[in-house]
PDB file of N, CA and C in Angstrom:
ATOM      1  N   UNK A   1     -15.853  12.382 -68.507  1.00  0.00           N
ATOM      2  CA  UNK A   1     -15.752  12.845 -67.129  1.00  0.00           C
ATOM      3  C   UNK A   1     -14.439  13.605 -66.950  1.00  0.00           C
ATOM      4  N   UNK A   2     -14.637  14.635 -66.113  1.00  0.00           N
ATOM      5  CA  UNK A   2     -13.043  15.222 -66.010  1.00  0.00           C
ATOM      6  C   UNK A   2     -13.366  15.484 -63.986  1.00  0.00           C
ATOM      7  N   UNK A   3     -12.127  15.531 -64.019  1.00  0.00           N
ATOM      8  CA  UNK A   3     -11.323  15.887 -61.881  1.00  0.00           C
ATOM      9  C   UNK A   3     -12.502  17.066 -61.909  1.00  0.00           C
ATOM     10  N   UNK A   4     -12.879  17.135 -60.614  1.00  0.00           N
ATOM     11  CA  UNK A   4     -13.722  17.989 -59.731  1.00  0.00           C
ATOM     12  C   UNK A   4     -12.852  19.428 -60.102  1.00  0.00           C
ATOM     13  N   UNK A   5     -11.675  19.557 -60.055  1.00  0.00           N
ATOM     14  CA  UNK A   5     -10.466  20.587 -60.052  1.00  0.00           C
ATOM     15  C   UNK A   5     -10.711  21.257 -61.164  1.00  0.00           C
ATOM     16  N   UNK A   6     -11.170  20.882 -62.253  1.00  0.00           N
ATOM     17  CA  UNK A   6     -11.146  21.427 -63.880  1.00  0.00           C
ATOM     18  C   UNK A   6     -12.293  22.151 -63.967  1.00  0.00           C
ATOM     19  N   UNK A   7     -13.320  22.051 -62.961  1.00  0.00           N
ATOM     20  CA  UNK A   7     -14.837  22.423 -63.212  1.00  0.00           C
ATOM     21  C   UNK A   7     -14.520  23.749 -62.644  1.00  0.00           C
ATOM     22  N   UNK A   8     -15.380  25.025 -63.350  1.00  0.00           N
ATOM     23  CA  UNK A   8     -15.655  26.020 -63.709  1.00  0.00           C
ATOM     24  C   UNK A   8     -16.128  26.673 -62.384  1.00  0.00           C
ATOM     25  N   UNK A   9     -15.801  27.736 -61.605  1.00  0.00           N
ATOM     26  CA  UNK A   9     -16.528  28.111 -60.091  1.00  0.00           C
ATOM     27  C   UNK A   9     -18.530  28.340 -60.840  1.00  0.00           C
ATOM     28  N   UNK A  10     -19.209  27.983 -59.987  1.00  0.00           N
ATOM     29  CA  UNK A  10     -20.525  28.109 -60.258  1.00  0.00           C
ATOM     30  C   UNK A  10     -21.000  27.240 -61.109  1.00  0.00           C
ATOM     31  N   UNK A  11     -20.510  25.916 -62.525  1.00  0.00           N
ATOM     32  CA  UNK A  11     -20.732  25.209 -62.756  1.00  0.00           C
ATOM     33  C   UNK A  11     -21.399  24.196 -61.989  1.00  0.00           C
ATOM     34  N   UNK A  12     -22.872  23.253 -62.097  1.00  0.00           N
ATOM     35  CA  UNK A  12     -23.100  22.655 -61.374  1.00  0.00           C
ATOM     36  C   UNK A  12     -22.852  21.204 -62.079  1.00  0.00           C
ATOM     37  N   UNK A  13     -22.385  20.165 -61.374  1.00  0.00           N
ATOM     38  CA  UNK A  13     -21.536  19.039 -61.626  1.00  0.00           C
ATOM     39  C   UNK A  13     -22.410  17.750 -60.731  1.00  0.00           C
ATOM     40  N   UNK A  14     -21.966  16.712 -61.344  1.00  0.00           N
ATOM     41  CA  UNK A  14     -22.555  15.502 -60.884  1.00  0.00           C
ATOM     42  C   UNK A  14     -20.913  13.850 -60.687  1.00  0.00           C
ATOM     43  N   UNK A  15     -21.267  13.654 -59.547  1.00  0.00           N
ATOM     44  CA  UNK A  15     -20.261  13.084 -58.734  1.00  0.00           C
ATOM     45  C   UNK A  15     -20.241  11.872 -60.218  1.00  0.00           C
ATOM     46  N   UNK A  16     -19.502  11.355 -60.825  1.00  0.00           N
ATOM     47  CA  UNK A  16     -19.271   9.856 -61.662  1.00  0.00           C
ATOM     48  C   UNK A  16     -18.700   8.905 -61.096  1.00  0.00           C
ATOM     49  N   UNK A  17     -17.425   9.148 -60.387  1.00  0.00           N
ATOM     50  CA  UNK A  17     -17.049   8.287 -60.012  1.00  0.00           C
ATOM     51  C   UNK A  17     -15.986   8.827 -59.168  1.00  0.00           C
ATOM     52  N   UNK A  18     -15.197   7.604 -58.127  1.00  0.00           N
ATOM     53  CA  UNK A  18     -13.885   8.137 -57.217  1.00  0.00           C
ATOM     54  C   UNK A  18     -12.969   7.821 -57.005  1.00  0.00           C
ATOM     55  N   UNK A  19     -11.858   7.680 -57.008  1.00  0.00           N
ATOM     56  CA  UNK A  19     -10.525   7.154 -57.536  1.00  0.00           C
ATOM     57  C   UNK A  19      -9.707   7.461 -56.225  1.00  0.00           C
ATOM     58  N   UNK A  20      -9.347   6.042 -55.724  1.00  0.00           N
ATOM     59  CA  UNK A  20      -7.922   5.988 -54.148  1.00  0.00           C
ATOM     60  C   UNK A  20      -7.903   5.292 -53.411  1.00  0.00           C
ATOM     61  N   UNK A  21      -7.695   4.556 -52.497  1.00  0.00           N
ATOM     62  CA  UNK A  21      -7.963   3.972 -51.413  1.00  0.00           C
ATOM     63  C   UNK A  21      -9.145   3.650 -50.956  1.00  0.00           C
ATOM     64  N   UNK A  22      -9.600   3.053 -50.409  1.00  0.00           N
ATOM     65  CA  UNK A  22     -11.156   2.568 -49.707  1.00  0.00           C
ATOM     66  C   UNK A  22     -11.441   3.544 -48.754  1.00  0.00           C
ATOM     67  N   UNK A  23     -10.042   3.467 -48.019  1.00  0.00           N
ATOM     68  CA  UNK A  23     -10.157   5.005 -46.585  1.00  0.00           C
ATOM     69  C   UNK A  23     -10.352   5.902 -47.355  1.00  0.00           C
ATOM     70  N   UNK A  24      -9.753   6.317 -48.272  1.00  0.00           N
ATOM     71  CA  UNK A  24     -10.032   7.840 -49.295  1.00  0.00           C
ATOM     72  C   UNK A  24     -11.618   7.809 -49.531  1.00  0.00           C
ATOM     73  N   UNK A  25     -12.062   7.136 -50.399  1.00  0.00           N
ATOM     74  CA  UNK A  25     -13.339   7.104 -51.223  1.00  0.00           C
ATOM     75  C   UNK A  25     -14.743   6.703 -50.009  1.00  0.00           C
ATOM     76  N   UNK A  26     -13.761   6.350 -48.701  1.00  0.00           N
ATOM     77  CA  UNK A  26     -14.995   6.319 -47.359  1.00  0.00           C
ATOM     78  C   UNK A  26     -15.057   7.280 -46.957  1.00  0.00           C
ATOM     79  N   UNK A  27     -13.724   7.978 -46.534  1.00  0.00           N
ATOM     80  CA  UNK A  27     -13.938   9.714 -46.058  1.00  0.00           C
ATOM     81  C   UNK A  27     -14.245  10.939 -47.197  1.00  0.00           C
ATOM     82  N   UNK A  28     -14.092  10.432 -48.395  1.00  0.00           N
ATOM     83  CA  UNK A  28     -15.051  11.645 -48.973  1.00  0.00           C
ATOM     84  C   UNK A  28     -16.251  11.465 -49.243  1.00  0.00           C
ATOM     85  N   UNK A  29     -17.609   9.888 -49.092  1.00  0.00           N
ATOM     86  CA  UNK A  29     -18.168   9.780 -49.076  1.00  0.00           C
ATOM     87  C   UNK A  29     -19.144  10.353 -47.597  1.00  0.00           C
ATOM     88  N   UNK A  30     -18.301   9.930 -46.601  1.00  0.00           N
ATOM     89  CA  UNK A  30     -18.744  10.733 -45.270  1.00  0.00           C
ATOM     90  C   UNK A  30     -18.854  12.081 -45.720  1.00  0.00           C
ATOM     91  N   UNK A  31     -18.348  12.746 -46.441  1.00  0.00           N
ATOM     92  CA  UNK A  31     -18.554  14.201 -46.544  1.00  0.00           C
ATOM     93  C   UNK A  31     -19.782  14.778 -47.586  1.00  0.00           C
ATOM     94  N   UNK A  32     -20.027  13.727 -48.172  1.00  0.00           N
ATOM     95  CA  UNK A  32     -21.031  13.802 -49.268  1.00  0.00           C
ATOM     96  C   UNK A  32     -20.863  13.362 -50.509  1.00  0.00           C
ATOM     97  N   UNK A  33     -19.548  13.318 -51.241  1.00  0.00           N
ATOM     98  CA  UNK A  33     -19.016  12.689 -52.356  1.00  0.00           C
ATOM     99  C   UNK A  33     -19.586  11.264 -52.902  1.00  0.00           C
ATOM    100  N   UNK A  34     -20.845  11.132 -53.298  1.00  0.00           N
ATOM    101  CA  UNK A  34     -21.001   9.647 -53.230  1.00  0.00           C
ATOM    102  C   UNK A  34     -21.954  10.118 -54.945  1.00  0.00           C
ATOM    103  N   UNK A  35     -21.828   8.559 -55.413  1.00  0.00           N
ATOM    104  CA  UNK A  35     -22.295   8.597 -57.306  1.00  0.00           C
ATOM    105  C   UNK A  35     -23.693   9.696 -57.044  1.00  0.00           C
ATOM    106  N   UNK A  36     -23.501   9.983 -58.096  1.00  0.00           N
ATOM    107  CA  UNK A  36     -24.987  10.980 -58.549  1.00  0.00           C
ATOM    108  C   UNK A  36     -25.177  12.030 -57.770  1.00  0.00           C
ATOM    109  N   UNK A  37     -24.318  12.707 -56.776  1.00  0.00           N
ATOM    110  CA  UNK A  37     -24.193  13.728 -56.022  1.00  0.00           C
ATOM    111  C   UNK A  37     -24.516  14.714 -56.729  1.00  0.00           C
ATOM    112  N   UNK A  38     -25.213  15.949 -56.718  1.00  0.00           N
ATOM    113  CA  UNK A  38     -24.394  17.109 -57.450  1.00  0.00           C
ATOM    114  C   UNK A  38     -23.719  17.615 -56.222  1.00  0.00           C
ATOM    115  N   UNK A  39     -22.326  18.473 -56.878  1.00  0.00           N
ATOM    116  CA  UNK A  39     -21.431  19.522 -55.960  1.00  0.00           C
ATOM    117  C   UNK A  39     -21.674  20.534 -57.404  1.00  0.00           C
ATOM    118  N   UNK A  40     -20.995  22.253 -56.754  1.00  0.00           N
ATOM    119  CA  UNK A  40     -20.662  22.817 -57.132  1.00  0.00           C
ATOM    120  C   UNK A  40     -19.615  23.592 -56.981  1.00  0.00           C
ATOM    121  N   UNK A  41     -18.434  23.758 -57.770  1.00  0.00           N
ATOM    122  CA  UNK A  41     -17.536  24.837 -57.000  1.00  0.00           C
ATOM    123  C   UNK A  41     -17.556  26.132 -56.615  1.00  0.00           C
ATOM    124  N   UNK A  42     -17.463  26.416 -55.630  1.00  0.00           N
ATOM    125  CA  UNK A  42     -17.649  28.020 -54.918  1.00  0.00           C
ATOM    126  C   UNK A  42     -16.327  28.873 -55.334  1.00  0.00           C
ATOM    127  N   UNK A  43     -15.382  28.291 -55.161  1.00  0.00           N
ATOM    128  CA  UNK A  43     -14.305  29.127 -55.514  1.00  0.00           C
ATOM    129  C   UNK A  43     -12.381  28.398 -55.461  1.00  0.00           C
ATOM    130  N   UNK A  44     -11.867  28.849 -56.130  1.00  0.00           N
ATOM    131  CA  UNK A  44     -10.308  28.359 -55.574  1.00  0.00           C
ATOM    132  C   UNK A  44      -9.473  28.953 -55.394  1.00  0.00           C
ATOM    133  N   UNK A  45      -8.619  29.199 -54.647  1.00  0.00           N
ATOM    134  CA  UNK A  45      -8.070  29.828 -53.196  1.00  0.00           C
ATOM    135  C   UNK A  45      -6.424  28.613 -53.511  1.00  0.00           C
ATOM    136  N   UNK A  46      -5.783  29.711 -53.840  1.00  0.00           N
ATOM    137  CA  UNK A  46      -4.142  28.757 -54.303  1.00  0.00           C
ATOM    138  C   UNK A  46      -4.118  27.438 -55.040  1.00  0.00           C
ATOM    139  N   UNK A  47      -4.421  26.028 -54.513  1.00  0.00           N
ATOM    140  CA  UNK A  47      -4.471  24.821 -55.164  1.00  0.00           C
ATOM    141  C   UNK A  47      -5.698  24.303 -54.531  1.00  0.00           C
ATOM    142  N   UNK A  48      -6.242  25.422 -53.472  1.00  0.00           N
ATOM    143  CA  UNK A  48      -7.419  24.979 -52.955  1.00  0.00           C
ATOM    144  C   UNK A  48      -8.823  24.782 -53.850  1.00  0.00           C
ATOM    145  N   UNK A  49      -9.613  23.853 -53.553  1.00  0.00           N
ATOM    146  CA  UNK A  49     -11.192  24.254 -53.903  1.00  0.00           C
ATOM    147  C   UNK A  49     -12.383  23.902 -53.021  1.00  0.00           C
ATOM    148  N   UNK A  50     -12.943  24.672 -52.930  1.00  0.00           N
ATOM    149  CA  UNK A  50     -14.340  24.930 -52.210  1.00  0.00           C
ATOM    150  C   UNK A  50     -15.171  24.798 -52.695  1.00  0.00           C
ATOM    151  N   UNK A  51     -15.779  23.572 -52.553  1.00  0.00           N
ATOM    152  CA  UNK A  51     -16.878  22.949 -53.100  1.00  0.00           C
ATOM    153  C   UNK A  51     -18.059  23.380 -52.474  1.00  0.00           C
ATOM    154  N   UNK A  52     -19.078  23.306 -52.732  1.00  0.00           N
ATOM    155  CA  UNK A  52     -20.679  22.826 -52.204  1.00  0.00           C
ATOM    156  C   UNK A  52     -20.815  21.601 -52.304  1.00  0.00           C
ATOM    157  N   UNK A  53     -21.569  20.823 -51.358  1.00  0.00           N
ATOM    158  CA  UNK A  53     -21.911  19.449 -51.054  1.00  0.00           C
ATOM    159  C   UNK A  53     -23.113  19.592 -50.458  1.00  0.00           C
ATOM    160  N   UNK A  54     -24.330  19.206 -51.036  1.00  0.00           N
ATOM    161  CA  UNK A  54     -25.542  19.157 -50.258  1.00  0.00           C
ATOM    162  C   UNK A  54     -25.530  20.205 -49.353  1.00  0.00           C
ATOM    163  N   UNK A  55     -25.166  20.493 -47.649  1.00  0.00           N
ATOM    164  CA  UNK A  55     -25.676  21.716 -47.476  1.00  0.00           C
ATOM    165  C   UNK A  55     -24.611  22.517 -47.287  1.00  0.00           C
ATOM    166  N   UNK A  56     -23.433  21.642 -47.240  1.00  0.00           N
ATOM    167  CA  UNK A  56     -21.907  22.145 -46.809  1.00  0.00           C
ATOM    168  C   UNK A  56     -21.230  22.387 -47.926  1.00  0.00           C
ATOM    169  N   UNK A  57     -20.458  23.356 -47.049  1.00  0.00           N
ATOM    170  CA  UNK A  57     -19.254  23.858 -47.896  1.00  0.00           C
ATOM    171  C   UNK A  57     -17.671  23.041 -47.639  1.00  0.00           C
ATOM    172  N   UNK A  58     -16.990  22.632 -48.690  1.00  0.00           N
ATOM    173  CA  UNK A  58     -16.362  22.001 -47.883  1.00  0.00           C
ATOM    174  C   UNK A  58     -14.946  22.270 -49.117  1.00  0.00           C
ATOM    175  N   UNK A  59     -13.565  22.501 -48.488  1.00  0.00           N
ATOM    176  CA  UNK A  59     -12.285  22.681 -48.530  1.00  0.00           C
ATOM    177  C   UNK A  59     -11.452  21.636 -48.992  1.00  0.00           C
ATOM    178  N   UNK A  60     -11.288  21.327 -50.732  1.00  0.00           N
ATOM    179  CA  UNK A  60     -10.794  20.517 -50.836  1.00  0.00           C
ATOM    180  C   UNK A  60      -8.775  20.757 -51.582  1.00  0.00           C
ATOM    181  N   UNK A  61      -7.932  20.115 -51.025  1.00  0.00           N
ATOM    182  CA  UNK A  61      -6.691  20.205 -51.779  1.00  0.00           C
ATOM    183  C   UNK A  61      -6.889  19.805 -53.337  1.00  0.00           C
ATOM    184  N   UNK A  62      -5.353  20.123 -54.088  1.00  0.00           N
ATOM    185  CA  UNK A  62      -5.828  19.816 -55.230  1.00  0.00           C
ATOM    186  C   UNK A  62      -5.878  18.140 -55.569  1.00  0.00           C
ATOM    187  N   UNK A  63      -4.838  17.469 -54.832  1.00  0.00           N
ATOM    188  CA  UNK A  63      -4.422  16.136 -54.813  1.00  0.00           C
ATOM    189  C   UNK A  63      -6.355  15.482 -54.686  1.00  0.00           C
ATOM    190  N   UNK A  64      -6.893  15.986 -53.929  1.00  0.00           N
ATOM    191  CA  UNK A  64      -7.811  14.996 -53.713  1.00  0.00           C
ATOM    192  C   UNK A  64      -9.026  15.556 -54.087  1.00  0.00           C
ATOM    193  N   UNK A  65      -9.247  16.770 -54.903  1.00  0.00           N
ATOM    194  CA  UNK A  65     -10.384  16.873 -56.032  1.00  0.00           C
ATOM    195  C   UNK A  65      -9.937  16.050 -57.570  1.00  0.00           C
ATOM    196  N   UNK A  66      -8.209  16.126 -57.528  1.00  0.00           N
ATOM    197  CA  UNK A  66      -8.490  15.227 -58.499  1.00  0.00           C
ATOM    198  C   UNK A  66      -8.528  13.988 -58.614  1.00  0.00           C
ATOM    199  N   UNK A  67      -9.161  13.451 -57.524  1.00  0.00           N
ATOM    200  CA  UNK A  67     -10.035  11.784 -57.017  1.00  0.00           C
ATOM    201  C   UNK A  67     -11.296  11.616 -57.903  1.00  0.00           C
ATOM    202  N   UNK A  68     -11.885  12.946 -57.735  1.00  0.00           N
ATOM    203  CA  UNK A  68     -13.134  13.299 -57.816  1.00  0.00           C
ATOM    204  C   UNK A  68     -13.450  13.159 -59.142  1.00  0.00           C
ATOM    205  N   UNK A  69     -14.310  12.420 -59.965  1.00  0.00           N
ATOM    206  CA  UNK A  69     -14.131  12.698 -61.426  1.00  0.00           C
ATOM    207  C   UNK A  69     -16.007  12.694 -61.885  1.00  0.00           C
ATOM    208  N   UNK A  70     -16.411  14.276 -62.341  1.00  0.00           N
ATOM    209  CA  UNK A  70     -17.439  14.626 -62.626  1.00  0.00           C
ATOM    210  C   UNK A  70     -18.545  15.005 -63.614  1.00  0.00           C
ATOM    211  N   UNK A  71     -19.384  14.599 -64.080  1.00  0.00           N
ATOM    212  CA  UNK A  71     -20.065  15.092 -65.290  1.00  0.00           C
ATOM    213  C   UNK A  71     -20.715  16.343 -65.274  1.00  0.00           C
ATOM    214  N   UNK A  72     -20.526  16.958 -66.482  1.00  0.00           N
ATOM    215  CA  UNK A  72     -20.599  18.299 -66.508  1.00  0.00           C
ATOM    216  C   UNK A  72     -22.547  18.324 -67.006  1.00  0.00           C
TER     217      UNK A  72
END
């Protein structure tokens, strides 16, 4: 598994697991982040990344894609 951050723009990826706090791993689950997800990255924008999540697009820092840890 490697950080959400390392994955390739347009690579499609599958959520493994989530790494932080309970509040962390509840509010990125509210957003869609939950096991067996797929996301994909749309693009990165400074330390930013822009994920896809089910139907959203969603703006992540780098600190907290690398929570995110995904199978390729």
């Amino acid at each position: 598994m490697v950080p959400l951050s390392m994955v390739a723009p347009g690579e499609p990826a599958v959520v493994g697991k989530i790494t932080g706090k309970d509040a962390v791993r509840q509010h990125l689950a509210e957003l869609g982040f939950v096991m067996d997800a797929t996301v994909s990255v749309v693009s990165r924008v400074g330390g930013s990344v822009i994920v896809q999540v089910q139907d959203s697009r969603i703006a992540l820092d780098a600190a907290m894609a690398n929570r995110i840890f995904v199978k390729s």
